[in-house]
C-alpha atoms as a PDB file:
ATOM      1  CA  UNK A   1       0.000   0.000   0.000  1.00  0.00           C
ATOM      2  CA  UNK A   2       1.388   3.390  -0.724  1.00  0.00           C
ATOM      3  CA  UNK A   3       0.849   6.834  -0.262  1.00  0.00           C
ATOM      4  CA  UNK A   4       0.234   7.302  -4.245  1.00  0.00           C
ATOM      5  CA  UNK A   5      -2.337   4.748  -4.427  1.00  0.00           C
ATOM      6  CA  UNK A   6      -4.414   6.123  -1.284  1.00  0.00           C
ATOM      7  CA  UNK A   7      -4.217   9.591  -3.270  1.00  0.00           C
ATOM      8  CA  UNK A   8      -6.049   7.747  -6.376  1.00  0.00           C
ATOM      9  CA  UNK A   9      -8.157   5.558  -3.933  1.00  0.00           C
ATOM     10  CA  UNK A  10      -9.829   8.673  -3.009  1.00  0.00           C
ATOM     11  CA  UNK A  11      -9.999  11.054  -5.598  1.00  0.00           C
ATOM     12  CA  UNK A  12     -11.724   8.041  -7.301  1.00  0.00           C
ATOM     13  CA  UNK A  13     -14.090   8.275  -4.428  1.00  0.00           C
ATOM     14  CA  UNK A  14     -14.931  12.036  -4.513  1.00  0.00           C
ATOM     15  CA  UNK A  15     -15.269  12.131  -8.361  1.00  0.00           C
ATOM     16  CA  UNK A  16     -17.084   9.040  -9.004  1.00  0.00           C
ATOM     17  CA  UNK A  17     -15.062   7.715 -11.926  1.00  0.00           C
ATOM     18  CA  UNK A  18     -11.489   6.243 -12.784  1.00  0.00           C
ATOM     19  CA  UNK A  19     -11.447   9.354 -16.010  1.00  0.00           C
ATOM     20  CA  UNK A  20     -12.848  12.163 -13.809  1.00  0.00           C
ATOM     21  CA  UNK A  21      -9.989  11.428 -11.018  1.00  0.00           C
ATOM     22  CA  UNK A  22      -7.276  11.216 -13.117  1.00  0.00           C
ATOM     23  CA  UNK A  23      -8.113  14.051 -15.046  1.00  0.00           C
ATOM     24  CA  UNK A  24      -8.076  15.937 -11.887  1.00  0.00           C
ATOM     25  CA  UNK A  25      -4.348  14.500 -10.838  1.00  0.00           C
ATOM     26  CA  UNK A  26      -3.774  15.162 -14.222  1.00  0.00           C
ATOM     27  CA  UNK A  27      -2.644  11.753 -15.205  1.00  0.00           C
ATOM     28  CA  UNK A  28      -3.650   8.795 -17.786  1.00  0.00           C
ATOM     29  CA  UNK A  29      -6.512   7.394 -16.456  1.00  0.00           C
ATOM     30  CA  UNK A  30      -5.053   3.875 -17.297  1.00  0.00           C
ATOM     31  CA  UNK A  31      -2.413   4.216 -15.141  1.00  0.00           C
ATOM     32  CA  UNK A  32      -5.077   5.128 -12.418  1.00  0.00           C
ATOM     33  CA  UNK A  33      -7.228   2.830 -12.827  1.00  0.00           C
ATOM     34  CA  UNK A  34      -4.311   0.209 -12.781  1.00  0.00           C
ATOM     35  CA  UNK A  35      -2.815   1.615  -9.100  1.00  0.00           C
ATOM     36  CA  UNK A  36      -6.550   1.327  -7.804  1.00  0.00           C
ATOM     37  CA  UNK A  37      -6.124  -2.719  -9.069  1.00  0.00           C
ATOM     38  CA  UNK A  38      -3.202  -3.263  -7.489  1.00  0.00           C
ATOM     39  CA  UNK A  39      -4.396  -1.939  -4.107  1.00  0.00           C
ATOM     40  CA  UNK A  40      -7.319  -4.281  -4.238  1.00  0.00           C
ATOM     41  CA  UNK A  41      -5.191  -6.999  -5.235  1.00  0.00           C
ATOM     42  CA  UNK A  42      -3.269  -6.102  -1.924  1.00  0.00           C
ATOM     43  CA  UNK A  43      -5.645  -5.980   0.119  1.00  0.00           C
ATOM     44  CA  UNK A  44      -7.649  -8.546  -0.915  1.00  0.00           C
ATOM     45  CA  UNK A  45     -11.236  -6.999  -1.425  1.00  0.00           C
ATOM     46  CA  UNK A  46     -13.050  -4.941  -4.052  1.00  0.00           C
ATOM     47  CA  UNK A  47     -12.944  -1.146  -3.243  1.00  0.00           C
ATOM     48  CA  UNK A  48     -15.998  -0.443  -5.936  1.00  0.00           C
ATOM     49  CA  UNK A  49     -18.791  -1.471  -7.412  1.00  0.00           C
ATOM     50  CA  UNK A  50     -17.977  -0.709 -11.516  1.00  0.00           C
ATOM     51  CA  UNK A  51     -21.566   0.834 -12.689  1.00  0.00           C
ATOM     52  CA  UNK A  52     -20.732   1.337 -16.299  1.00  0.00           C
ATOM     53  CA  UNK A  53     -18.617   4.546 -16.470  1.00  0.00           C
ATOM     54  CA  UNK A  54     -19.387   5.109 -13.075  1.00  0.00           C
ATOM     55  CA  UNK A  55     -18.140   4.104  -9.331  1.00  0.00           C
ATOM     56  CA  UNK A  56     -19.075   3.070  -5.952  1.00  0.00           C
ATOM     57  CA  UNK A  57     -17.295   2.422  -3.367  1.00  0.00           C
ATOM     58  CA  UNK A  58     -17.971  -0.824  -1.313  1.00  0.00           C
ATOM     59  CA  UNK A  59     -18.156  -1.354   2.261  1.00  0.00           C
ATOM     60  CA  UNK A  60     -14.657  -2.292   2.028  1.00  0.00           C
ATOM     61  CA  UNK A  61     -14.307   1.324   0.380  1.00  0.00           C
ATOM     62  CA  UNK A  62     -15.964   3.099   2.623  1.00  0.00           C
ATOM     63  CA  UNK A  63     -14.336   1.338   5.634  1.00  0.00           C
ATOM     64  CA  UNK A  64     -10.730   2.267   4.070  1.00  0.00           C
ATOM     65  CA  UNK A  65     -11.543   5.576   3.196  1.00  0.00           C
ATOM     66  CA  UNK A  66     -11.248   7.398   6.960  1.00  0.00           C
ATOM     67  CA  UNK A  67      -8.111   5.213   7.446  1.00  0.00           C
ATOM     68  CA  UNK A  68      -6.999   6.655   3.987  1.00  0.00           C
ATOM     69  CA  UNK A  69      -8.236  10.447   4.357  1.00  0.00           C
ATOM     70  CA  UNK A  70      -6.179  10.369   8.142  1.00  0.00           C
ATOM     71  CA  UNK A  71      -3.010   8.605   6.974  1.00  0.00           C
ATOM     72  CA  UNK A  72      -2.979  11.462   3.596  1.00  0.00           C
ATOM     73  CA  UNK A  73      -3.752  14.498   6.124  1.00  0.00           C
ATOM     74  CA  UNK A  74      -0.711  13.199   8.827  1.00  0.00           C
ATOM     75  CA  UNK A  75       1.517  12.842   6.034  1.00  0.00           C
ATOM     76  CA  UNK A  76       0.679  16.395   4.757  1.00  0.00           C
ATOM     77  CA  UNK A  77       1.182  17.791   8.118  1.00  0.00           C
ATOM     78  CA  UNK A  78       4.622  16.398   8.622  1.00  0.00           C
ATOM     79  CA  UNK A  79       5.321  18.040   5.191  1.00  0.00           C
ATOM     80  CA  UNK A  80       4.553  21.261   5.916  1.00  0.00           C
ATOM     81  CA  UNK A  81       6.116  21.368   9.115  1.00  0.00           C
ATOM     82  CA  UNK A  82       9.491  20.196   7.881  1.00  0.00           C
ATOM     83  CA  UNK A  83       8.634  23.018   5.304  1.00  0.00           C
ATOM     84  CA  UNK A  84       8.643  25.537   8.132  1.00  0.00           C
ATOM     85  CA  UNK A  85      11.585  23.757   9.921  1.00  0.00           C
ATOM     86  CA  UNK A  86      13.404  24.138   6.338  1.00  0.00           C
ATOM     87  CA  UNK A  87      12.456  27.832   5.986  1.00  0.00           C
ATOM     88  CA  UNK A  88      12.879  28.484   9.466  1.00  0.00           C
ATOM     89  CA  UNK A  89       9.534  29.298  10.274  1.00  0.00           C
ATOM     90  CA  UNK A  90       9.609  26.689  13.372  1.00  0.00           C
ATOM     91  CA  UNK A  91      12.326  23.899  14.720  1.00  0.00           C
ATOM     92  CA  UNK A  92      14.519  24.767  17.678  1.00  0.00           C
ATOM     93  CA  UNK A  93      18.168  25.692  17.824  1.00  0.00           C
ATOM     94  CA  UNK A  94      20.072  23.585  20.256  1.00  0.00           C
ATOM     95  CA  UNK A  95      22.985  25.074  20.880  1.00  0.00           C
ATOM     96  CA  UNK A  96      25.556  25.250  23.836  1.00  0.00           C
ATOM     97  CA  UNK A  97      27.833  27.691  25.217  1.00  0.00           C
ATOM     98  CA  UNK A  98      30.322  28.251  27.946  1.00  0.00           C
ATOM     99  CA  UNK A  99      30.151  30.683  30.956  1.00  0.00           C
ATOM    100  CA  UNK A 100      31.808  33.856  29.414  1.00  0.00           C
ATOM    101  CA  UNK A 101      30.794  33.355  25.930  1.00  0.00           C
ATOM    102  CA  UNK A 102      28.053  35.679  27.002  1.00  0.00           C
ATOM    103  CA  UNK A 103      30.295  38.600  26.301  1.00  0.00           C
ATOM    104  CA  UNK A 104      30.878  37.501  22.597  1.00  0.00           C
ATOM    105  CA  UNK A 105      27.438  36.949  21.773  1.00  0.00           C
ATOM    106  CA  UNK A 106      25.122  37.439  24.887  1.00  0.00           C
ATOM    107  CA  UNK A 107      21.231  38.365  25.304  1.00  0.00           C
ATOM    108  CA  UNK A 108      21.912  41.080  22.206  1.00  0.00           C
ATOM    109  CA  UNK A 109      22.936  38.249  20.048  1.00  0.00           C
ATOM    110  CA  UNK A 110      19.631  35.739  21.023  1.00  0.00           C
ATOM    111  CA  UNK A 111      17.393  39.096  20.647  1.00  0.00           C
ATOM    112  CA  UNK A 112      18.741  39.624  17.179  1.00  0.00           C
ATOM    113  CA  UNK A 113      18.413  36.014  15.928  1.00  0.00           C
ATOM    114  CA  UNK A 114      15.027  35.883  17.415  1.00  0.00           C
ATOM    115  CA  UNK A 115      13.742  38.802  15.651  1.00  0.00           C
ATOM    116  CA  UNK A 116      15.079  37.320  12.536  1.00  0.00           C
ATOM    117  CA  UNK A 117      13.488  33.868  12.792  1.00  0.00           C
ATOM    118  CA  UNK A 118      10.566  34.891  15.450  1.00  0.00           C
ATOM    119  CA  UNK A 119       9.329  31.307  14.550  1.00  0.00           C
ATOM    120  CA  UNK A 120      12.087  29.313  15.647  1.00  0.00           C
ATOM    121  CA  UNK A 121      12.504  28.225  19.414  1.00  0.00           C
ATOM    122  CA  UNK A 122      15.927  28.997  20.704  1.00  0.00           C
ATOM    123  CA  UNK A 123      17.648  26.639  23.855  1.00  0.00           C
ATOM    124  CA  UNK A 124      20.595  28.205  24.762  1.00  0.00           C
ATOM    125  CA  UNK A 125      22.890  25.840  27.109  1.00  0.00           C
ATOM    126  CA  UNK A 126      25.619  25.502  29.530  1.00  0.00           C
ATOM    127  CA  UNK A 127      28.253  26.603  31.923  1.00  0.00           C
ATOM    128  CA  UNK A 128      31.449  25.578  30.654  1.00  0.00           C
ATOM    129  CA  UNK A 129      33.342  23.735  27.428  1.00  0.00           C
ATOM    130  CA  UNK A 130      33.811  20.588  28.929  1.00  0.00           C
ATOM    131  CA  UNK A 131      29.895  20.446  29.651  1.00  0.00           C
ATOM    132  CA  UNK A 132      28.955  21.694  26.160  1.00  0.00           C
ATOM    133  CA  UNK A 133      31.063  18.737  24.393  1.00  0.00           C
ATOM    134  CA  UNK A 134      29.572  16.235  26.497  1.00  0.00           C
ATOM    135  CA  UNK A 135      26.348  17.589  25.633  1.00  0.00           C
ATOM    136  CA  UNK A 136      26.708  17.514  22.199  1.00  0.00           C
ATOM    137  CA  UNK A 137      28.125  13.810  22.657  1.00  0.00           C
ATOM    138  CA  UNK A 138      25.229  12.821  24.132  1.00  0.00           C
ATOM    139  CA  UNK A 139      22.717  14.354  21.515  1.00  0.00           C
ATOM    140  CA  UNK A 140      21.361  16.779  24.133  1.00  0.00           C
ATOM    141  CA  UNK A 141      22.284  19.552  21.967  1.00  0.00           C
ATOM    142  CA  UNK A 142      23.176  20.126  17.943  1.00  0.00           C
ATOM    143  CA  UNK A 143      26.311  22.666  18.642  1.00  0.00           C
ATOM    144  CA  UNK A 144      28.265  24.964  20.384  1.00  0.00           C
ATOM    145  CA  UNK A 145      30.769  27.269  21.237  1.00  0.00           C
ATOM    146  CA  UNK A 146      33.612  26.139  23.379  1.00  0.00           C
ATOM    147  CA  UNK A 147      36.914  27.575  24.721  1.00  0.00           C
ATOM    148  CA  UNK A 148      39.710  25.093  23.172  1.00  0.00           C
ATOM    149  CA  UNK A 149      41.431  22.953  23.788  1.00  0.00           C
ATOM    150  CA  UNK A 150      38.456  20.254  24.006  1.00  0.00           C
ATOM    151  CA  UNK A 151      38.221  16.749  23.982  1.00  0.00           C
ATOM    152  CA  UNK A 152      37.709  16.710  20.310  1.00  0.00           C
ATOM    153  CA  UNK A 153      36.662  12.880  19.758  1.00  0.00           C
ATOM    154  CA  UNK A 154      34.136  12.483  17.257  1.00  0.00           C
ATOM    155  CA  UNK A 155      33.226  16.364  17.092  1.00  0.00           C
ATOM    156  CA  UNK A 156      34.009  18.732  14.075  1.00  0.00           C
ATOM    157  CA  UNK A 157      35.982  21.836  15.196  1.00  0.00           C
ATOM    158  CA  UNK A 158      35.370  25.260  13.374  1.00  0.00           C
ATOM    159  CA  UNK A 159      37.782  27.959  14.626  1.00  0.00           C
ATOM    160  CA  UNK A 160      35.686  31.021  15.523  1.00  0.00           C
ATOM    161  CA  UNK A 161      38.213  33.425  16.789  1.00  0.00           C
ATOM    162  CA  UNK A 162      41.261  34.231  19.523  1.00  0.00           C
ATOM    163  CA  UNK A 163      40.904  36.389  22.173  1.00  0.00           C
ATOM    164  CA  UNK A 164      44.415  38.026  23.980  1.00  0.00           C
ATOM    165  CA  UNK A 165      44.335  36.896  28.193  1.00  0.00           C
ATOM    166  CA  UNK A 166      45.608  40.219  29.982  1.00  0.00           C
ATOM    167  CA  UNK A 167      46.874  40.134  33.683  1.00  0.00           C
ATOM    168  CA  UNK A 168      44.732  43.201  35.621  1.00  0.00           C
ATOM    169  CA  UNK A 169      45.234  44.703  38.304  1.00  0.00           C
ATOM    170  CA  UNK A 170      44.328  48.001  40.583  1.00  0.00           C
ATOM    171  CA  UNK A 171      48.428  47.992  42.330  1.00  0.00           C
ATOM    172  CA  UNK A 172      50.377  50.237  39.668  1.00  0.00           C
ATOM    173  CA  UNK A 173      53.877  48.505  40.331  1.00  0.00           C
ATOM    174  CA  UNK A 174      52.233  44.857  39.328  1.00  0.00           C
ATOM    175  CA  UNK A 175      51.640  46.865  35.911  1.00  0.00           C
ATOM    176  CA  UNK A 176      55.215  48.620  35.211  1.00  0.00           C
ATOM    177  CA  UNK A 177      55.729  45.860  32.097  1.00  0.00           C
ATOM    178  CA  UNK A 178      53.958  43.101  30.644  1.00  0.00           C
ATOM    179  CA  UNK A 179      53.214  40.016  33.442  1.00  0.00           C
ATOM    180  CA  UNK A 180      55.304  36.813  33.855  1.00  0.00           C
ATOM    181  CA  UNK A 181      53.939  33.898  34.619  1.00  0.00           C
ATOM    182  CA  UNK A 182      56.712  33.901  37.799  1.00  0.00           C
ATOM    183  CA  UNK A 183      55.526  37.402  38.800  1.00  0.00           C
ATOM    184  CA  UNK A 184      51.621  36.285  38.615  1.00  0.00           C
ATOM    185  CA  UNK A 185      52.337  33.457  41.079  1.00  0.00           C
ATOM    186  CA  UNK A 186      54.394  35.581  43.349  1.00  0.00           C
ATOM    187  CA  UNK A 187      51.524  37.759  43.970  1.00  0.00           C
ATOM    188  CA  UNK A 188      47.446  37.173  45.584  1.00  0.00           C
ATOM    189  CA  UNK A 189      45.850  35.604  42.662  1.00  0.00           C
ATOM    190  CA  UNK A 190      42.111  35.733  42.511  1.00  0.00           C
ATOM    191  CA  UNK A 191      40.376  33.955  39.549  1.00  0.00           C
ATOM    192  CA  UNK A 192      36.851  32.988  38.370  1.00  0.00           C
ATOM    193  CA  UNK A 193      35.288  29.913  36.796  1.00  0.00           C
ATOM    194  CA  UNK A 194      35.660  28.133  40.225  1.00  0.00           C
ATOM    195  CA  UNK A 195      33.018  25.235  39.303  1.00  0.00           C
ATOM    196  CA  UNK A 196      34.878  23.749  36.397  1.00  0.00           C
ATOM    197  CA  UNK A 197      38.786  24.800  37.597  1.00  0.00           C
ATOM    198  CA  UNK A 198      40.843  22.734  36.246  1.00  0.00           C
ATOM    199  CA  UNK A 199      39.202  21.765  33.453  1.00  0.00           C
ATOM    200  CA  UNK A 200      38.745  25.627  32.301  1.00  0.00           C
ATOM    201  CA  UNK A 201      40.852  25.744  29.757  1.00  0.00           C
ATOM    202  CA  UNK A 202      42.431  29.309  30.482  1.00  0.00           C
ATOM    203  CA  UNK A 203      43.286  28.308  33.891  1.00  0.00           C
ATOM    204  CA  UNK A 204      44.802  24.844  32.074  1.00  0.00           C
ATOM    205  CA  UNK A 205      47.089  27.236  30.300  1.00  0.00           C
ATOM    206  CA  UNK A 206      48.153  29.099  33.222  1.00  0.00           C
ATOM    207  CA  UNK A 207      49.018  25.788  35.333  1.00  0.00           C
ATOM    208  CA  UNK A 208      51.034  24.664  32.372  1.00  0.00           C
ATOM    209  CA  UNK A 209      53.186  27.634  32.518  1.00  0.00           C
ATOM    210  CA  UNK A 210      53.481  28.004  35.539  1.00  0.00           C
ATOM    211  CA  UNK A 211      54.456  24.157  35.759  1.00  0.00           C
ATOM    212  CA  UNK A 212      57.486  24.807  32.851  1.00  0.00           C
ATOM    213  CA  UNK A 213      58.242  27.618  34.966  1.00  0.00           C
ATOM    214  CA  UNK A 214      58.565  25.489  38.098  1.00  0.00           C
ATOM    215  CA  UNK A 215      56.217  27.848  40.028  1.00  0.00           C
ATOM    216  CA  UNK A 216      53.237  27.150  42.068  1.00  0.00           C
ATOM    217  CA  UNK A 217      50.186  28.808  40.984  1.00  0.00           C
ATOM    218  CA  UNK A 218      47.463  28.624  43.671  1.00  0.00           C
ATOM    219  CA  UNK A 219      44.529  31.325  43.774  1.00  0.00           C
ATOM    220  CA  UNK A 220      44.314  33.201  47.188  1.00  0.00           C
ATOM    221  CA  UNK A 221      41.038  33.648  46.206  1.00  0.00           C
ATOM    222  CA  UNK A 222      38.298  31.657  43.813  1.00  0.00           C
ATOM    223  CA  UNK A 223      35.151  32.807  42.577  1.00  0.00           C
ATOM    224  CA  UNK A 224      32.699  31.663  39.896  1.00  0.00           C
ATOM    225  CA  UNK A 225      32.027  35.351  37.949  1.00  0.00           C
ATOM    226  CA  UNK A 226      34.534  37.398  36.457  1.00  0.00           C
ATOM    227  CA  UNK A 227      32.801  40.318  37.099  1.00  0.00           C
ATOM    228  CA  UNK A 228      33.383  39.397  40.941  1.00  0.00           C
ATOM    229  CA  UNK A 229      36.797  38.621  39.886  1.00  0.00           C
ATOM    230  CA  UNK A 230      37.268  42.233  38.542  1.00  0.00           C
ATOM    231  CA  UNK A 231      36.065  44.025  41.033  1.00  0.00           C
ATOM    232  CA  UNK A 232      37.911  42.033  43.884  1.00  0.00           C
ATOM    233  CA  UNK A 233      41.144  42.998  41.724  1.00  0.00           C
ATOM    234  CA  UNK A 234      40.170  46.512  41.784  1.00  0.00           C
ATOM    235  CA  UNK A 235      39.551  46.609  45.575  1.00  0.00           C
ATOM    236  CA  UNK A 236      43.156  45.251  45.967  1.00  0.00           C
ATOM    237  CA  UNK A 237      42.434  41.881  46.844  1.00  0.00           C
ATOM    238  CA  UNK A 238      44.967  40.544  44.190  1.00  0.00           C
ATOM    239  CA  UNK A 239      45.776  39.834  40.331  1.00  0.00           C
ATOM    240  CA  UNK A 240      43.634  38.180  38.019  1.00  0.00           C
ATOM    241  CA  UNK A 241      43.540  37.585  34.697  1.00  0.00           C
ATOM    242  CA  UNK A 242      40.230  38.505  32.192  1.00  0.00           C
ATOM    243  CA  UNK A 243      40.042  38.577  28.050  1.00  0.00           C
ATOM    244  CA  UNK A 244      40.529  41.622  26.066  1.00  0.00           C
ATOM    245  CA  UNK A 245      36.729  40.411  24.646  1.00  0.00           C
ATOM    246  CA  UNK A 246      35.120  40.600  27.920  1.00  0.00           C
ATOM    247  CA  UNK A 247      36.741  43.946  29.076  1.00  0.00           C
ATOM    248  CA  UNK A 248      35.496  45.166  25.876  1.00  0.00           C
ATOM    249  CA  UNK A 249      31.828  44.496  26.248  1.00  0.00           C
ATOM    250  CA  UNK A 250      32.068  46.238  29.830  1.00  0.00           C
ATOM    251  CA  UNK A 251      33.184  48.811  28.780  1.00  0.00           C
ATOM    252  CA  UNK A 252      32.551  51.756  31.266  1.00  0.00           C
ATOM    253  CA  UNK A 253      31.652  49.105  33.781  1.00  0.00           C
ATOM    254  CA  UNK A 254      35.403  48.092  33.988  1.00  0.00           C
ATOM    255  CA  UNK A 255      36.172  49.781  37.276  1.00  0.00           C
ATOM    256  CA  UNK A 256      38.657  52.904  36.714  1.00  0.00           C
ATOM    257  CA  UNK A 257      41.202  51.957  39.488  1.00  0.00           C
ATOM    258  CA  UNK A 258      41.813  48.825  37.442  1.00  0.00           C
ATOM    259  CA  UNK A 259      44.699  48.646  34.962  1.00  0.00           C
ATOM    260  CA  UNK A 260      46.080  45.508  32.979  1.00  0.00           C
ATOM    261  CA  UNK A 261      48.924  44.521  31.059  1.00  0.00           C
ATOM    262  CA  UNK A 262      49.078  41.809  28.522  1.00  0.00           C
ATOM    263  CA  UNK A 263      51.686  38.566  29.201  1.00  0.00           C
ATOM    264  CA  UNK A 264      55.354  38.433  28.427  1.00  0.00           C
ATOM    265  CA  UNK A 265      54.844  35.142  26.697  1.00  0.00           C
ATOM    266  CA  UNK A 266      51.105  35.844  25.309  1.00  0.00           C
ATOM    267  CA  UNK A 267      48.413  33.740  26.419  1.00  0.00           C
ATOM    268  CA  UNK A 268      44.891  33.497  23.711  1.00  0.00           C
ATOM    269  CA  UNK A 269      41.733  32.269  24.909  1.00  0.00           C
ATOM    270  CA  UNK A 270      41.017  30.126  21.081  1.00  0.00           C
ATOM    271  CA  UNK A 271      36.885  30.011  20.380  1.00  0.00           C
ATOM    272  CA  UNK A 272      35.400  27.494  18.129  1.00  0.00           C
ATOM    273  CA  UNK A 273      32.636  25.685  17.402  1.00  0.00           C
ATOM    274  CA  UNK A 274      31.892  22.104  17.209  1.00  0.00           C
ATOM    275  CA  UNK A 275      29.238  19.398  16.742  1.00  0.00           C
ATOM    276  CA  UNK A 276      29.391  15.899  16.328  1.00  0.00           C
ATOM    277  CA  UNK A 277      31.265  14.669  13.030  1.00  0.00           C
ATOM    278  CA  UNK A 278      29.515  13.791   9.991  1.00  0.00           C
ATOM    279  CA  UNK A 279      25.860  15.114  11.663  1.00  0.00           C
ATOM    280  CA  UNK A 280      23.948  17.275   9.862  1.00  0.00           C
ATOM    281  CA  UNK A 281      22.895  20.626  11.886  1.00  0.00           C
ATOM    282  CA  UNK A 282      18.832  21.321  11.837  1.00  0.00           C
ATOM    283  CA  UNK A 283      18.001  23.807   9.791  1.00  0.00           C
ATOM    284  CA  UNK A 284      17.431  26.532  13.046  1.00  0.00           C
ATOM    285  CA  UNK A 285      20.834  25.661  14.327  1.00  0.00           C
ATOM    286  CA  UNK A 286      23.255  25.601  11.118  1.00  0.00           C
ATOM    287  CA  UNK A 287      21.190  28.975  11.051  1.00  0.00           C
ATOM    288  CA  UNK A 288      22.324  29.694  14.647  1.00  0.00           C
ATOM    289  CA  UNK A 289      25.860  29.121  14.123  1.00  0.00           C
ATOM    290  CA  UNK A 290      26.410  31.501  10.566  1.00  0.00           C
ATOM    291  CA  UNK A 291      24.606  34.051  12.404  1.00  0.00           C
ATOM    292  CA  UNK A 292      27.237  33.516  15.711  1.00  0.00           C
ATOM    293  CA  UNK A 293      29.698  32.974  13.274  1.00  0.00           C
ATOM    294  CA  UNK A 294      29.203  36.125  11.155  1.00  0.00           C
ATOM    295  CA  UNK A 295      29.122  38.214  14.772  1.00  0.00           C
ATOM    296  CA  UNK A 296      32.079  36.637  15.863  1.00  0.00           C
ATOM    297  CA  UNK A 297      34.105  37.377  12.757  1.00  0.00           C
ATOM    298  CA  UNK A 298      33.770  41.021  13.358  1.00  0.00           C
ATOM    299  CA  UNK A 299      34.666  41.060  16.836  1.00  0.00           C
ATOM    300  CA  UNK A 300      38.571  40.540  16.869  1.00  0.00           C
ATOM    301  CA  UNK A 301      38.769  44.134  15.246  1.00  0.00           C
ATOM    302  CA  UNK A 302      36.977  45.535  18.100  1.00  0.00           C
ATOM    303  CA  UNK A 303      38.357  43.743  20.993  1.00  0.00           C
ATOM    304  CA  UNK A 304      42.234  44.364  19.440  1.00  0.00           C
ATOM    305  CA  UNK A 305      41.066  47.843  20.000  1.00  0.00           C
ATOM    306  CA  UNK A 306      41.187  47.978  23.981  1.00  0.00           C
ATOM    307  CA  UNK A 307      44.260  49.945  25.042  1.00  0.00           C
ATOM    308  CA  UNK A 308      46.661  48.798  27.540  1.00  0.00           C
ATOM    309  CA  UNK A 309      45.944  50.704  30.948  1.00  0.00           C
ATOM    310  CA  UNK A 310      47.761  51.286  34.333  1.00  0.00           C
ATOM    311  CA  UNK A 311      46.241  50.871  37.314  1.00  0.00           C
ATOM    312  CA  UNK A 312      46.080  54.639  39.087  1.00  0.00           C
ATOM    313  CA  UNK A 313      48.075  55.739  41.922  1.00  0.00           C
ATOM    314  CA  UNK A 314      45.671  54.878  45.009  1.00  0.00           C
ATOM    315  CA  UNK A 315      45.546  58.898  45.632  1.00  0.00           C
ATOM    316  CA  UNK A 316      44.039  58.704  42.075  1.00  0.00           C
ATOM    317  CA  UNK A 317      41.250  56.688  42.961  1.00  0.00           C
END
C-alpha cells in the first residue's frame, strides 16, 4: 500500500469515476485505474462497485476511506512542518555555550536572531566547554561554542576566533611591564570559573606555565564570575587575569582603578565551534551558528582595539 495509491483511492471516491480522477491528478486514467487494481489486489477486497462509467465504493471502500483520508492528512502535516523547519519558520536551535561566551554573543545576540526567525525556538545551554562537548556527545544539543582545547573525539571543530588573556590589576607597580607567569604566582591571585577549575581551559594554560616555569600557581582567592573577579582585583584583593573580549563588552563598567597589562609570553583564549562529526545541523541551528559565526568574525577588530591601561596611583582613585 502506498501513499500514491491512497491519493487515487480517493480522488476516485470524490469524483465518481477512474477518467474524472485522473483528469483531476492530471494523469492517464489507465495508469489510475491500474494503481486502484493493485491496491485491491493487496488488500484482498473490491474497493468499488464498476456501474458502467461510473463508481461506488464498497463497504470495504468506505471502511478504508477514513483510514486513507487520516493517513494522507498526517503525512501532509509532517510536510509542511518540515517546510517551516526548512524555511525556518519553526524547529529549535540547540545550541551550547560556555560561561563567558556571554560577552561575545550574549542576550543582544539571542534578541537579534530571534527577531530574525521569530518562529524558531531557541535553547541556549551551559556553563562551561567541557559540559557543552559532552552535551553535544550525548545528543542533548546540535552545537556549540567552546573555549579550546576540548576533547575533540568524534566532534568537528570550526575555529571562531582568539581572544588576547591580559593580567589586571588596581596595584600600579604589578603593571610597570607586561606580566610573567613567575611574577603572577608571586603575587594574591584571585580567579573565576571556580566550578569547572581545572578543566577551564584558560586556567589549564596558566598551570602549564606556571608548571614549565617550576612555580606554584594557587589562587588566594576563587570565585565563579569574572565580574566578581574584577572588582575584587580593583579593591586590591589581588591579580587576576580577564580577556581583552570581555573587558570590551564592559566597557565603562570596567572599574577605573583597574589597569592591565598583557603577558610576556602571550596567552589566547582560542573560540570554536563544534558538533558531532559527519551530523547534519537542523536547519534553526546551522542557522544559529552563521549568524554567531558572522558576529564573531567582526569582533577581533573591536576587541584588538582595547588599550593597555595602568592601574592609578591609590591617591588617584
Amino acid at each position: 500500500m502506498t501513499l500514491q495509491q491512497l491519493t487515487y483511492f480517493l480522488a476516485a471516491i470524490e469524483h465518481g469515476s477512474f477518467s474524472a480522477a485522473a483528469a483531476s491528478l492530471h494523469l492517464a486514467q489507465p495508469s489510475l485505474s491500474e494503481q486502484v487494481r493493485r491496491l485491491e489486489d493487496e488488500l484482498g477486497v473490491a474497493l468499488f462497485h464498476r456501474l458502467g462509467r461510473g463508481l461506488a465504493p464498497t463497504e470495504a471502500g468506505q471502511t478504508l476511506r477514513p483510514h486513507a483520508e487520516r493517513v494522507l492528512a498526517e503525512v501532509e502535516a509532517a510536510r509542511s512542518s518540515l517546510v517551516d523547519v526548512r524555511e525556518l519558520r519553526g524547529g529549535t536551535a540547540a545550541f551550547g555555550t560556555f560561561g563567558t561566551s556571554r560577552y561575545y554573543l550574549g542576550a543582544r545576540f539571542v534578541a537579534d536572531f530571534h527577531h530574525r526567525h521569530p518562529g524558531v525556538r531557541v535553547r541556549v545551554l551551559g556553563q562551561n566547554s567541557s559540559e557543552v562537548v559532552s552535551a553535544i556527545r550525548a545528543g542533548e544539543l546540535e552545537a556549540g561554542v567552546v573555549a579550546l582545547p576540548v576533547d575533540d573525539e568524534g566532534l568537528e571543530v570550526r575555529p571562531a576566533m582568539r581572544d588576547e588573556i591580559l593580567a589586571c590589576s588596581a596595584d600600579p607597580s604589578r603593571l610597570r611591564s607586561a606580566m610573567t607567569i613567575e611574577r603572577l604566582a608571586r603575587g594574591s591571585l584571585v580567579l573565576y570559573d571556580v566550578t569547572f577549575g581545572a578543566q577551564d581551559p584558560t586556567r589549564r594554560q596558566l598551570a602549564e606555565l606556571a608548571q614549565r616555569a617550576g612555580v606554584p600557581l594557587a589562587p588566594a582567592i576563587d570565585v565563579e564570575d569574572p565580574e566578581v573577579a574584577i572588582d575584587l582585583a580593583a579593591d586590591g584583593a589581588g591579580d587576576t587575569i580577564v580577556a581583552r573580549g570581555i573587558l570590551h563588552a564592559l566597557g565603562r563598567r570596567v572599574p577605573r582603578r583597574l589597569g592591565w597589562v598583557p603577558f610576556a609570553e602571550p596567552i589566547y583564549e582560542h573560540l570554536a565551534f563544534v558538533w558531532r562529526r559527519g551530523t547534519q545541523l537542523s536547519p534553526a541551528t546551522r542557522a544559529f551558528v552563521t549568524m554567531a559565526e558572522d558576529r564573531l568574525s567582526d569582533l577581533p577588530r573591536r576587541v584588538e582595539r582595547v588599550p593597555r591601561r595602568r592601574a592609578p596611583r591609590p591617591n588617584g582613585r
